[in-house]
PDB file of N, CA and C in Angstrom:
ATOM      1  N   UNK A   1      93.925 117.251 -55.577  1.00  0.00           N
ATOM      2  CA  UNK A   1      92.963 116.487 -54.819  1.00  0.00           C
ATOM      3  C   UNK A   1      91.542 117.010 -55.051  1.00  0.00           C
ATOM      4  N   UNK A   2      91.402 118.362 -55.047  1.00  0.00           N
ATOM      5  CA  UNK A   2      90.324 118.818 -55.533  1.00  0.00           C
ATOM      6  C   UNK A   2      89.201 118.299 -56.576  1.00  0.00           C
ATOM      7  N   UNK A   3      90.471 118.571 -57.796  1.00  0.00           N
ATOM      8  CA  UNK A   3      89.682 118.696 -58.777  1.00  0.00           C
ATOM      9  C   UNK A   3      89.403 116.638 -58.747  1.00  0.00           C
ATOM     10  N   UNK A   4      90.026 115.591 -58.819  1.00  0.00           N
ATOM     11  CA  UNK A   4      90.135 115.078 -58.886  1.00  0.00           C
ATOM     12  C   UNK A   4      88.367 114.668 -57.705  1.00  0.00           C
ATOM     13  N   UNK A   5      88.525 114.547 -56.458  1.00  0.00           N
ATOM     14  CA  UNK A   5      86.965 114.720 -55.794  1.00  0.00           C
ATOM     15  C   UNK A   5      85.908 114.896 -56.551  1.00  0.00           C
ATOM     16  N   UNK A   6      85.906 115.658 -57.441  1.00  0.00           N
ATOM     17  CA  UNK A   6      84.877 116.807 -58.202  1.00  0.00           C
ATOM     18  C   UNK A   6      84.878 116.007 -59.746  1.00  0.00           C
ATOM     19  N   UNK A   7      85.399 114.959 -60.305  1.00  0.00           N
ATOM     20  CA  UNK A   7      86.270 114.585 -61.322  1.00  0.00           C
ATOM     21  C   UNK A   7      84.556 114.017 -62.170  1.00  0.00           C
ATOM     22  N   UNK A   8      83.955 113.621 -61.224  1.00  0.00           N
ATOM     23  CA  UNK A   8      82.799 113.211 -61.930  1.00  0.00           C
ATOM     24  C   UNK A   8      82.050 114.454 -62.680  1.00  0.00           C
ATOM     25  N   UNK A   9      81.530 115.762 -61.552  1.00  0.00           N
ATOM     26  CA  UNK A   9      80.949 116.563 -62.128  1.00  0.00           C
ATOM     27  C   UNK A   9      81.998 116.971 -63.242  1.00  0.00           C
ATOM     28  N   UNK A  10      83.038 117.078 -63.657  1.00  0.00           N
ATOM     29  CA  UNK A  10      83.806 117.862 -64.436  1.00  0.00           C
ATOM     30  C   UNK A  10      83.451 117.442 -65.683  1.00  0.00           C
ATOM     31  N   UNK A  11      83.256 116.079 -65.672  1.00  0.00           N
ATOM     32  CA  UNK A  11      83.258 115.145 -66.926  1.00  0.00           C
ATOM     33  C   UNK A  11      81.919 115.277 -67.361  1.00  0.00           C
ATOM     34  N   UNK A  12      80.486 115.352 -66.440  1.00  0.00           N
ATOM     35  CA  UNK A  12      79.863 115.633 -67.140  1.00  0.00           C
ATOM     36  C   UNK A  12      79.882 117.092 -67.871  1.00  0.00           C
ATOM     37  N   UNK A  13      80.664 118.369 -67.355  1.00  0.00           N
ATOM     38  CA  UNK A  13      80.736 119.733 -68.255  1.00  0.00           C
ATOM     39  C   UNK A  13      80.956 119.117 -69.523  1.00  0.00           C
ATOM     40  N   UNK A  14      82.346 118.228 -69.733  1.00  0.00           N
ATOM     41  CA  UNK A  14      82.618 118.425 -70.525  1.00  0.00           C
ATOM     42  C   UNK A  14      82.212 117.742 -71.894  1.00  0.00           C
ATOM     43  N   UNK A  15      81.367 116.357 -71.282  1.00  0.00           N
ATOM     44  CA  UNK A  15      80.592 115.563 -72.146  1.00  0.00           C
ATOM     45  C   UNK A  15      79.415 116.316 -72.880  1.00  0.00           C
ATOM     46  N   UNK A  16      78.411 116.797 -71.664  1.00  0.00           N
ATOM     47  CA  UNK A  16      77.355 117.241 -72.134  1.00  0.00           C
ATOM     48  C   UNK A  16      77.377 118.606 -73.881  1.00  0.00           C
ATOM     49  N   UNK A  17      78.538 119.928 -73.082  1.00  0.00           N
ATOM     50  CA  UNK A  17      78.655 121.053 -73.518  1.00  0.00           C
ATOM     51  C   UNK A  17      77.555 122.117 -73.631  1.00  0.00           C
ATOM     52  N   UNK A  18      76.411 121.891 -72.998  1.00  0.00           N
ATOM     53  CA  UNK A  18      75.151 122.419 -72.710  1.00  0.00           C
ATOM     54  C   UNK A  18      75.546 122.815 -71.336  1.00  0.00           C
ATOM     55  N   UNK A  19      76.138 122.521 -70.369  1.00  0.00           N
ATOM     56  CA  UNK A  19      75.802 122.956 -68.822  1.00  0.00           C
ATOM     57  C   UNK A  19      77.036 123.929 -68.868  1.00  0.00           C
ATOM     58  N   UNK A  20      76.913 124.959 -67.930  1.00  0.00           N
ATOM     59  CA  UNK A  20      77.644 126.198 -67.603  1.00  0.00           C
ATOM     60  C   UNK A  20      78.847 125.909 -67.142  1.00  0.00           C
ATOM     61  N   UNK A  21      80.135 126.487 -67.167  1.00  0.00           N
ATOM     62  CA  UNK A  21      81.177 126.239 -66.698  1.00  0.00           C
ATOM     63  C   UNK A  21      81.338 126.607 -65.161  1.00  0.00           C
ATOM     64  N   UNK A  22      80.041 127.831 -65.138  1.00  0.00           N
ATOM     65  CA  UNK A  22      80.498 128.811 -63.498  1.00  0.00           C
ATOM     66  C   UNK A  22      78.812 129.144 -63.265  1.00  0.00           C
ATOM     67  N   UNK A  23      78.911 129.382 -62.160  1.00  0.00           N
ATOM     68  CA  UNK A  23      77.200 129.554 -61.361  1.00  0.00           C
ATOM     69  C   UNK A  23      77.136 131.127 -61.385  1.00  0.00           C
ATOM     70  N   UNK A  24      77.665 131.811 -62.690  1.00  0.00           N
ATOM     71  CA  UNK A  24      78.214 133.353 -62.424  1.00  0.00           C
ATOM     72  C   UNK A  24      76.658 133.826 -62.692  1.00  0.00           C
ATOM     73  N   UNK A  25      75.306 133.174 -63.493  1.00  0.00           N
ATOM     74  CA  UNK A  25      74.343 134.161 -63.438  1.00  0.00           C
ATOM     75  C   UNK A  25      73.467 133.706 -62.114  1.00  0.00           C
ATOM     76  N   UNK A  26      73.436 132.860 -61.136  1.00  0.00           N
ATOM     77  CA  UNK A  26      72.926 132.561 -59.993  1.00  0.00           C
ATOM     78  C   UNK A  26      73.843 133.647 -59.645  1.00  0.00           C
ATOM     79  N   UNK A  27      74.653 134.009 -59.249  1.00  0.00           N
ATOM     80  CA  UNK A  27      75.455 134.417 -57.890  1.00  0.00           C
ATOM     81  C   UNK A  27      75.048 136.214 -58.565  1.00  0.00           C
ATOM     82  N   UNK A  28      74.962 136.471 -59.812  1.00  0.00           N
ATOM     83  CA  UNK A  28      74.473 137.744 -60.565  1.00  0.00           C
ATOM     84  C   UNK A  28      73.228 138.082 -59.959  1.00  0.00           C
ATOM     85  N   UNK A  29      71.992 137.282 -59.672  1.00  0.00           N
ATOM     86  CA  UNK A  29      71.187 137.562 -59.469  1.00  0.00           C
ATOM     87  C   UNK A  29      70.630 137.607 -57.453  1.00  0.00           C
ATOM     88  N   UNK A  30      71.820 136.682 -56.800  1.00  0.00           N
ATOM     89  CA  UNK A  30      71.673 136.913 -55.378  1.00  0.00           C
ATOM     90  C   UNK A  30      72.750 137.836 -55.108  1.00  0.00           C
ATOM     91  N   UNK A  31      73.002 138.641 -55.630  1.00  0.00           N
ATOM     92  CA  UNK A  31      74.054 139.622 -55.382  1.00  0.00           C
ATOM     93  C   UNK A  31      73.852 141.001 -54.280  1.00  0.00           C
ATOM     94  N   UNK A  32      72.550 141.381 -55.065  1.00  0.00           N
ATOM     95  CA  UNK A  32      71.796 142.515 -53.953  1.00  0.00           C
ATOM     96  C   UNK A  32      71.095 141.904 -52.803  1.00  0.00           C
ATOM     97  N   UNK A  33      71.217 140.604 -52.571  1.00  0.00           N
ATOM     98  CA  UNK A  33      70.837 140.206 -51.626  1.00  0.00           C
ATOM     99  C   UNK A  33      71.720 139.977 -50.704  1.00  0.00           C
ATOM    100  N   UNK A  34      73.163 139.382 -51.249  1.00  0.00           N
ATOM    101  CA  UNK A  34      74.497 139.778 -50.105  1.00  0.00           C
ATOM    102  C   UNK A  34      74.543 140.764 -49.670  1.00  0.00           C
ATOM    103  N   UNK A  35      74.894 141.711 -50.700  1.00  0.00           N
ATOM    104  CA  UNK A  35      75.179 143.232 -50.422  1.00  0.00           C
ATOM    105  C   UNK A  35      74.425 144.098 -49.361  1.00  0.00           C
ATOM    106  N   UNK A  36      73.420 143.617 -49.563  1.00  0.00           N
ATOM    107  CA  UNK A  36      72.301 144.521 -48.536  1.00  0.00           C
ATOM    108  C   UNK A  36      71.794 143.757 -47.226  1.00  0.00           C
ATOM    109  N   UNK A  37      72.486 142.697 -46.875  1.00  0.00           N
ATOM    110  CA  UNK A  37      72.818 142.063 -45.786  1.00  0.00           C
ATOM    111  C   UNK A  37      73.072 142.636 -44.545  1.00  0.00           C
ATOM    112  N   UNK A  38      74.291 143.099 -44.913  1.00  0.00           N
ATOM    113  CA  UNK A  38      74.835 144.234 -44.014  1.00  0.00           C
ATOM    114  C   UNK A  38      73.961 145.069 -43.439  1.00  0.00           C
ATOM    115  N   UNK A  39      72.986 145.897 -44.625  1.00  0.00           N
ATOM    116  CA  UNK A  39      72.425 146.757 -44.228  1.00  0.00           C
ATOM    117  C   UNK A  39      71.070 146.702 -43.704  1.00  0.00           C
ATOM    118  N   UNK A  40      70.397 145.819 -43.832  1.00  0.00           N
ATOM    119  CA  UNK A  40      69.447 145.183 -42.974  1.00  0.00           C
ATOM    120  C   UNK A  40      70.036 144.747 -41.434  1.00  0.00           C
ATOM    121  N   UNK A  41      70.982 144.792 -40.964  1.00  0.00           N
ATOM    122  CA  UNK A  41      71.398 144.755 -39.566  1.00  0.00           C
ATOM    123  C   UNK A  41      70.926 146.141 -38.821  1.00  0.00           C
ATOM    124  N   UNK A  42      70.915 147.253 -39.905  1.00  0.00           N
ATOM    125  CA  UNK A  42      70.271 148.128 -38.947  1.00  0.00           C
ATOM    126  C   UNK A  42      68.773 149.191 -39.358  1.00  0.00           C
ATOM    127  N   UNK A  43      67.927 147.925 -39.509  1.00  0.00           N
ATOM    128  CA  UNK A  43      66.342 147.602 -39.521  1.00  0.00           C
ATOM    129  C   UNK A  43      65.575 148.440 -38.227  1.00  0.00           C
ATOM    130  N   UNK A  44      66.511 148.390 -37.581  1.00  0.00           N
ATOM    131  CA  UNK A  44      65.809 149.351 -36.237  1.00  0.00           C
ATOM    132  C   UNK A  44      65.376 148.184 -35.118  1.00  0.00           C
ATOM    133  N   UNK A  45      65.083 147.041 -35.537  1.00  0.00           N
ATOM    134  CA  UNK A  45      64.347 146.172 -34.796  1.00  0.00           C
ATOM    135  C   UNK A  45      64.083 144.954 -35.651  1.00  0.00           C
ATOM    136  N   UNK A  46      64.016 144.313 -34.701  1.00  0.00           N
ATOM    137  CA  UNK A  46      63.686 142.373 -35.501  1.00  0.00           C
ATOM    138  C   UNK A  46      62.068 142.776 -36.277  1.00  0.00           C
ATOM    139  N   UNK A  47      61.263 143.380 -36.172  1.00  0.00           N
ATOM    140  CA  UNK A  47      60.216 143.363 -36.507  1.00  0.00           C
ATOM    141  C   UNK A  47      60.886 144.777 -37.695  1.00  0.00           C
ATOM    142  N   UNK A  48      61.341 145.573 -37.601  1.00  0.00           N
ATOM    143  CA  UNK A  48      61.608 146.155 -38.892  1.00  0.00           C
ATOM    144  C   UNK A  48      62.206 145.053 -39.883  1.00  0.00           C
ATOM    145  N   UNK A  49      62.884 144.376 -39.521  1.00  0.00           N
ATOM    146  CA  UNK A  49      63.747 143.469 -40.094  1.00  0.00           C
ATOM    147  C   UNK A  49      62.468 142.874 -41.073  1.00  0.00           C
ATOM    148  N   UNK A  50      61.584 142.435 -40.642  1.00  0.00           N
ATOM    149  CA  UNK A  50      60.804 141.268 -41.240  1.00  0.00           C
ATOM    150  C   UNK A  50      60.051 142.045 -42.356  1.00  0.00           C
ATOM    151  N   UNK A  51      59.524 143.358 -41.408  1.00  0.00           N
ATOM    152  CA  UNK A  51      58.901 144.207 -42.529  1.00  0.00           C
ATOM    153  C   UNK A  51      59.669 144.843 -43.848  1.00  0.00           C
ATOM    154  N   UNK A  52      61.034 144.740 -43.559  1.00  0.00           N
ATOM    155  CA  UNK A  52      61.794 145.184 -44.931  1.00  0.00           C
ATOM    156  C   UNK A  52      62.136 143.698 -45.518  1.00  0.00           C
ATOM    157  N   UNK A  53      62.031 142.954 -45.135  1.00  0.00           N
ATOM    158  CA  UNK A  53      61.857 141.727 -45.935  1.00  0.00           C
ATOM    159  C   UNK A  53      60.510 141.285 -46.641  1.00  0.00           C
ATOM    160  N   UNK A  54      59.576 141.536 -46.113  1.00  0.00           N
ATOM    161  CA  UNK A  54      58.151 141.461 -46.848  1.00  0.00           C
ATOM    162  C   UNK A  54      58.114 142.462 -48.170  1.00  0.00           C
ATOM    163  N   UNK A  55      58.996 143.509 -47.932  1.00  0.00           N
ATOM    164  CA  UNK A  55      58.387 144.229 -48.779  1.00  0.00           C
ATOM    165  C   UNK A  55      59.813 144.187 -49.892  1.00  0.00           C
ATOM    166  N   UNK A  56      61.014 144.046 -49.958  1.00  0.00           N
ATOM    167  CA  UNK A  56      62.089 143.625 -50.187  1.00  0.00           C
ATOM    168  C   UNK A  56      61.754 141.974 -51.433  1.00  0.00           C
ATOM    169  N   UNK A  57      60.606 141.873 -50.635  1.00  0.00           N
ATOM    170  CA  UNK A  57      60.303 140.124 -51.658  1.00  0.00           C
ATOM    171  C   UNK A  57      59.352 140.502 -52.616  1.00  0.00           C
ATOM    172  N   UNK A  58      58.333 141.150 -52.276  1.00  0.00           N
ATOM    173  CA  UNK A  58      57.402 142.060 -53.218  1.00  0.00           C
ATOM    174  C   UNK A  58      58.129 142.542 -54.353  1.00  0.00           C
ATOM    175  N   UNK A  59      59.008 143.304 -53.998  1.00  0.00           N
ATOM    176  CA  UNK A  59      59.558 144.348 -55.160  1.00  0.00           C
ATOM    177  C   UNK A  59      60.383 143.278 -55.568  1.00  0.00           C
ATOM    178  N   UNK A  60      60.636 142.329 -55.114  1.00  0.00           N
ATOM    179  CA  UNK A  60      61.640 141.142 -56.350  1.00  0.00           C
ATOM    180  C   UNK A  60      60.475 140.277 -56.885  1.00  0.00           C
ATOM    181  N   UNK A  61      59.958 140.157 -56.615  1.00  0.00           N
ATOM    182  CA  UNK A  61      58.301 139.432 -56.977  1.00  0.00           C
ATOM    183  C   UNK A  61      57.692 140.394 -58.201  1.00  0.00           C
ATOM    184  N   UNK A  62      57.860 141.314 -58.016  1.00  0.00           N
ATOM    185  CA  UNK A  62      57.131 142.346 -59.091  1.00  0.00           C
ATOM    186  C   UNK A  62      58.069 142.035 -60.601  1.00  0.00           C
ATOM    187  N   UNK A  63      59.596 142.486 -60.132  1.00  0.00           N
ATOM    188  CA  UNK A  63      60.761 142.456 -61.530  1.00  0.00           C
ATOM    189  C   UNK A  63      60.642 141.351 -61.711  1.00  0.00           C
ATOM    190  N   UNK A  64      60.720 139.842 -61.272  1.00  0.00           N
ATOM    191  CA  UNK A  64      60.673 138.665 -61.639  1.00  0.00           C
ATOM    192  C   UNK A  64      59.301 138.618 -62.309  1.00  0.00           C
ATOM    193  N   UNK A  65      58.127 139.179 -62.437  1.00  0.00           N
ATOM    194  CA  UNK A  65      57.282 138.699 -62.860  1.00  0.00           C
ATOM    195  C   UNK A  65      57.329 139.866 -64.298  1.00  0.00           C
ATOM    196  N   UNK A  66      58.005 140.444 -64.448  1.00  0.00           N
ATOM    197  CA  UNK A  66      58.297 141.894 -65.583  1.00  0.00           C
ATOM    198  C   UNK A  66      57.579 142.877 -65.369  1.00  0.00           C
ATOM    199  N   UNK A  67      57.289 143.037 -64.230  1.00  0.00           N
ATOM    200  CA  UNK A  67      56.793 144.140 -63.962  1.00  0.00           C
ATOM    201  C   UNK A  67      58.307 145.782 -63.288  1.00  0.00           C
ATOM    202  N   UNK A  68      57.813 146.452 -63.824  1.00  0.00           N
ATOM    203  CA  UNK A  68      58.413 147.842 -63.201  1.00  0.00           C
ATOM    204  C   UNK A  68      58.273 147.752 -61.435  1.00  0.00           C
ATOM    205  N   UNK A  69      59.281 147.184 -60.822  1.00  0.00           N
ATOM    206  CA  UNK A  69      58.717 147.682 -59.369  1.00  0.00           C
ATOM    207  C   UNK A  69      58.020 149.084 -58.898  1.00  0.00           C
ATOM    208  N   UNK A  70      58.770 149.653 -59.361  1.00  0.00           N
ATOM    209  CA  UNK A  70      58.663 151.183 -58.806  1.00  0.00           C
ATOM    210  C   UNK A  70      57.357 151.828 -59.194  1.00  0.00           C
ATOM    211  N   UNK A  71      57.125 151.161 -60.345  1.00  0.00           N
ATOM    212  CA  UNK A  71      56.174 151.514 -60.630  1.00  0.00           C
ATOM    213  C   UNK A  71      54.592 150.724 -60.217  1.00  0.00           C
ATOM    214  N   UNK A  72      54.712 149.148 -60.191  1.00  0.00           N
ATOM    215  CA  UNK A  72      54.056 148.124 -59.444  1.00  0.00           C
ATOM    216  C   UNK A  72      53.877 148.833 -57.756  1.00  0.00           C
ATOM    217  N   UNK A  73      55.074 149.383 -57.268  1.00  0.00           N
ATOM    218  CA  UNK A  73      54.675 150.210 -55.942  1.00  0.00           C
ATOM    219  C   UNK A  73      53.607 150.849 -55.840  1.00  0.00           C
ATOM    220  N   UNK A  74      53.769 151.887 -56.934  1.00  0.00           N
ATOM    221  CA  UNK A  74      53.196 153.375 -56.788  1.00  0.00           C
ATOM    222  C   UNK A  74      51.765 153.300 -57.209  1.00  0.00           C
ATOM    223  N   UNK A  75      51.273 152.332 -58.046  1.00  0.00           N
ATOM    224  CA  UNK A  75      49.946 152.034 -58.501  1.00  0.00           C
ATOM    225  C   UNK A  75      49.056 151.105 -56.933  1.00  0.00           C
ATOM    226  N   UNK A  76      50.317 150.101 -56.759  1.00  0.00           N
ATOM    227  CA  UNK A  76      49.676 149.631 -55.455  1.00  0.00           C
ATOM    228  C   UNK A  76      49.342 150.476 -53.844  1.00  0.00           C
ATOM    229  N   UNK A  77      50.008 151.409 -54.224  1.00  0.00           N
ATOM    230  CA  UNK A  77      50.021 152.302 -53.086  1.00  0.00           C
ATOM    231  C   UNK A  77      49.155 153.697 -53.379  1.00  0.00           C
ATOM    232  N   UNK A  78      48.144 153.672 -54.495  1.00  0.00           N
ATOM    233  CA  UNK A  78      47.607 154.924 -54.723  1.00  0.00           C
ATOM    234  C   UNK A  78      46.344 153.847 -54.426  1.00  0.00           C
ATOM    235  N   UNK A  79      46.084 152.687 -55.001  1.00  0.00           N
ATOM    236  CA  UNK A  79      44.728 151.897 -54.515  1.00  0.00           C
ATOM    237  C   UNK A  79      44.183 151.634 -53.049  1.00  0.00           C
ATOM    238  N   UNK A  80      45.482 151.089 -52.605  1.00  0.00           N
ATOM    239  CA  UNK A  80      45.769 150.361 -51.479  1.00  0.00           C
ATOM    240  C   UNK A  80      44.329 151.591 -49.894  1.00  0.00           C
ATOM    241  N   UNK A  81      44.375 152.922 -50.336  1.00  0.00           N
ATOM    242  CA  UNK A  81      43.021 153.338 -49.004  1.00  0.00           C
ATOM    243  C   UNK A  81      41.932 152.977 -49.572  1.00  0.00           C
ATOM    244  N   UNK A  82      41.258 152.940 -51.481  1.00  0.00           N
ATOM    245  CA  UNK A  82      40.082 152.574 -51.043  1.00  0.00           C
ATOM    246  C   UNK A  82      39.874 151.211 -51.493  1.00  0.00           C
ATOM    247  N   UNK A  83      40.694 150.658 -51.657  1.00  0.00           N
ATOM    248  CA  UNK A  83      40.819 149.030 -52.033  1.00  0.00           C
ATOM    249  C   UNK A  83      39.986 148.216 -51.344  1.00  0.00           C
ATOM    250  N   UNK A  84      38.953 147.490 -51.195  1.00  0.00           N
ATOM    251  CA  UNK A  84      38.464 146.503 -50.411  1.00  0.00           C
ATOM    252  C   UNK A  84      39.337 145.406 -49.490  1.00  0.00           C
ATOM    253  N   UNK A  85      39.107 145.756 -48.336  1.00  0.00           N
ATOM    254  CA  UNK A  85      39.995 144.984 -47.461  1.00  0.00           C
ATOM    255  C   UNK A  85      40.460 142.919 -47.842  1.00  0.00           C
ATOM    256  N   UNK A  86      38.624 142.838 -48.108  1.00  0.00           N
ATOM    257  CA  UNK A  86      38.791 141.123 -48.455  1.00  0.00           C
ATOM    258  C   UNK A  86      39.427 140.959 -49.880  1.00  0.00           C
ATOM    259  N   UNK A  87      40.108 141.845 -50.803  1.00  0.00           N
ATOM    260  CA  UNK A  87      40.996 142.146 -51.975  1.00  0.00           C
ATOM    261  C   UNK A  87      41.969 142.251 -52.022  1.00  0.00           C
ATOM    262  N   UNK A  88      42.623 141.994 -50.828  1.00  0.00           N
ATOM    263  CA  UNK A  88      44.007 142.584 -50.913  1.00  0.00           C
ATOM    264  C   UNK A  88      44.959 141.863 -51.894  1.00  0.00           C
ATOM    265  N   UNK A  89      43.964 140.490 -51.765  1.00  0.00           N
ATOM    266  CA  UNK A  89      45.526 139.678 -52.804  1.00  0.00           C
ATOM    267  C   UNK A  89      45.561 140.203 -53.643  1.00  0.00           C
ATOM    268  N   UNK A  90      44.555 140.983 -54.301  1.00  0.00           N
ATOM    269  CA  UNK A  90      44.454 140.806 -56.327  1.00  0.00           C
ATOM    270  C   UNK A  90      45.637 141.992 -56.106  1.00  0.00           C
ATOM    271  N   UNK A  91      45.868 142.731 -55.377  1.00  0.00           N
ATOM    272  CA  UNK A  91      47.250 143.579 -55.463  1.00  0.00           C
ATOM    273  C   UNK A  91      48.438 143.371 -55.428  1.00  0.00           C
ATOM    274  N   UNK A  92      48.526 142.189 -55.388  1.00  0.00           N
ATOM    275  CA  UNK A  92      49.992 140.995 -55.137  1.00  0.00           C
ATOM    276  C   UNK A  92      50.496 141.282 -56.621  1.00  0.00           C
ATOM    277  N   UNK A  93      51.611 141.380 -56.978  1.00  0.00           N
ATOM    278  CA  UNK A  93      52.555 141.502 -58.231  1.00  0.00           C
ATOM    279  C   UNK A  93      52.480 140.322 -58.708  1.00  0.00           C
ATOM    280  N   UNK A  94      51.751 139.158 -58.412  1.00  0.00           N
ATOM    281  CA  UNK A  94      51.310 137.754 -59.255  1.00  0.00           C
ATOM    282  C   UNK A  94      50.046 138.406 -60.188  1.00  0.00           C
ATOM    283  N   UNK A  95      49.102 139.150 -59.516  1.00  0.00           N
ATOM    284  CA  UNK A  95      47.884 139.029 -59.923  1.00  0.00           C
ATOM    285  C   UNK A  95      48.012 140.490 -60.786  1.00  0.00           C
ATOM    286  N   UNK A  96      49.059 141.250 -60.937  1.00  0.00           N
ATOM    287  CA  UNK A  96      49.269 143.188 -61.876  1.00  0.00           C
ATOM    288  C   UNK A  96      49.365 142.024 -63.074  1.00  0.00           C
ATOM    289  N   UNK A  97      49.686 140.342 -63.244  1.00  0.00           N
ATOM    290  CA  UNK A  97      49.782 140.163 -64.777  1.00  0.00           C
ATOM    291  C   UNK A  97      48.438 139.834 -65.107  1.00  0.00           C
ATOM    292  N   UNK A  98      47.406 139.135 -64.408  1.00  0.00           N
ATOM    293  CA  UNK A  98      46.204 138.639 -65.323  1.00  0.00           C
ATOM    294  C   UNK A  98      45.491 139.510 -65.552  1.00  0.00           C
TER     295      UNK A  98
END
């Protein structure tokens, strides 16, 4: 009954031969985001929560853009006291590429 429901998408896999059989590099890449699910339950507080998510999106913002997080950190965080306050964006891991 399943597959049969599903019978349309199947046919296009098999017509096209360009589209993926399995969603295995989506689910590859939200993986540390399951995993660490768990462990964001103990954030300390709903407001820790948000703040390890701000910064949790940064450091995936940095590798998605090819940048070194760790290293995108440590440069942003040696600027970041005498940095000009009305500047803060150009420190955004969009703006370490232009």
């Amino acid at each position: 009954d399943y597959s049969l429901k599903h019978w349309e998408a199947y046919s296009r896999y098999a017509d096209s031969g360009h589209l993926p059989l399995d969603n295995n590099p989506v689910e590859n890449c939200i993986r540390p985001v399951a995993i660490g699910k768990k462990n964001w339950l103990f954030a300390g507080s709903e407001r820790g929560g948000r703040h390890a998510a701000v910064i949790y999106s940064l450091l995936l913002t940095a590798r998605l853009n090819g940048l070194d997080p760790a290293a995108w950190l440590k440069d942003t965080l040696e600027k970041l006291p005498s940095w000009p306050h009305r500047q803060l964006d150009e420190l955004l891991p969009l703006h370490a590429l232009a």
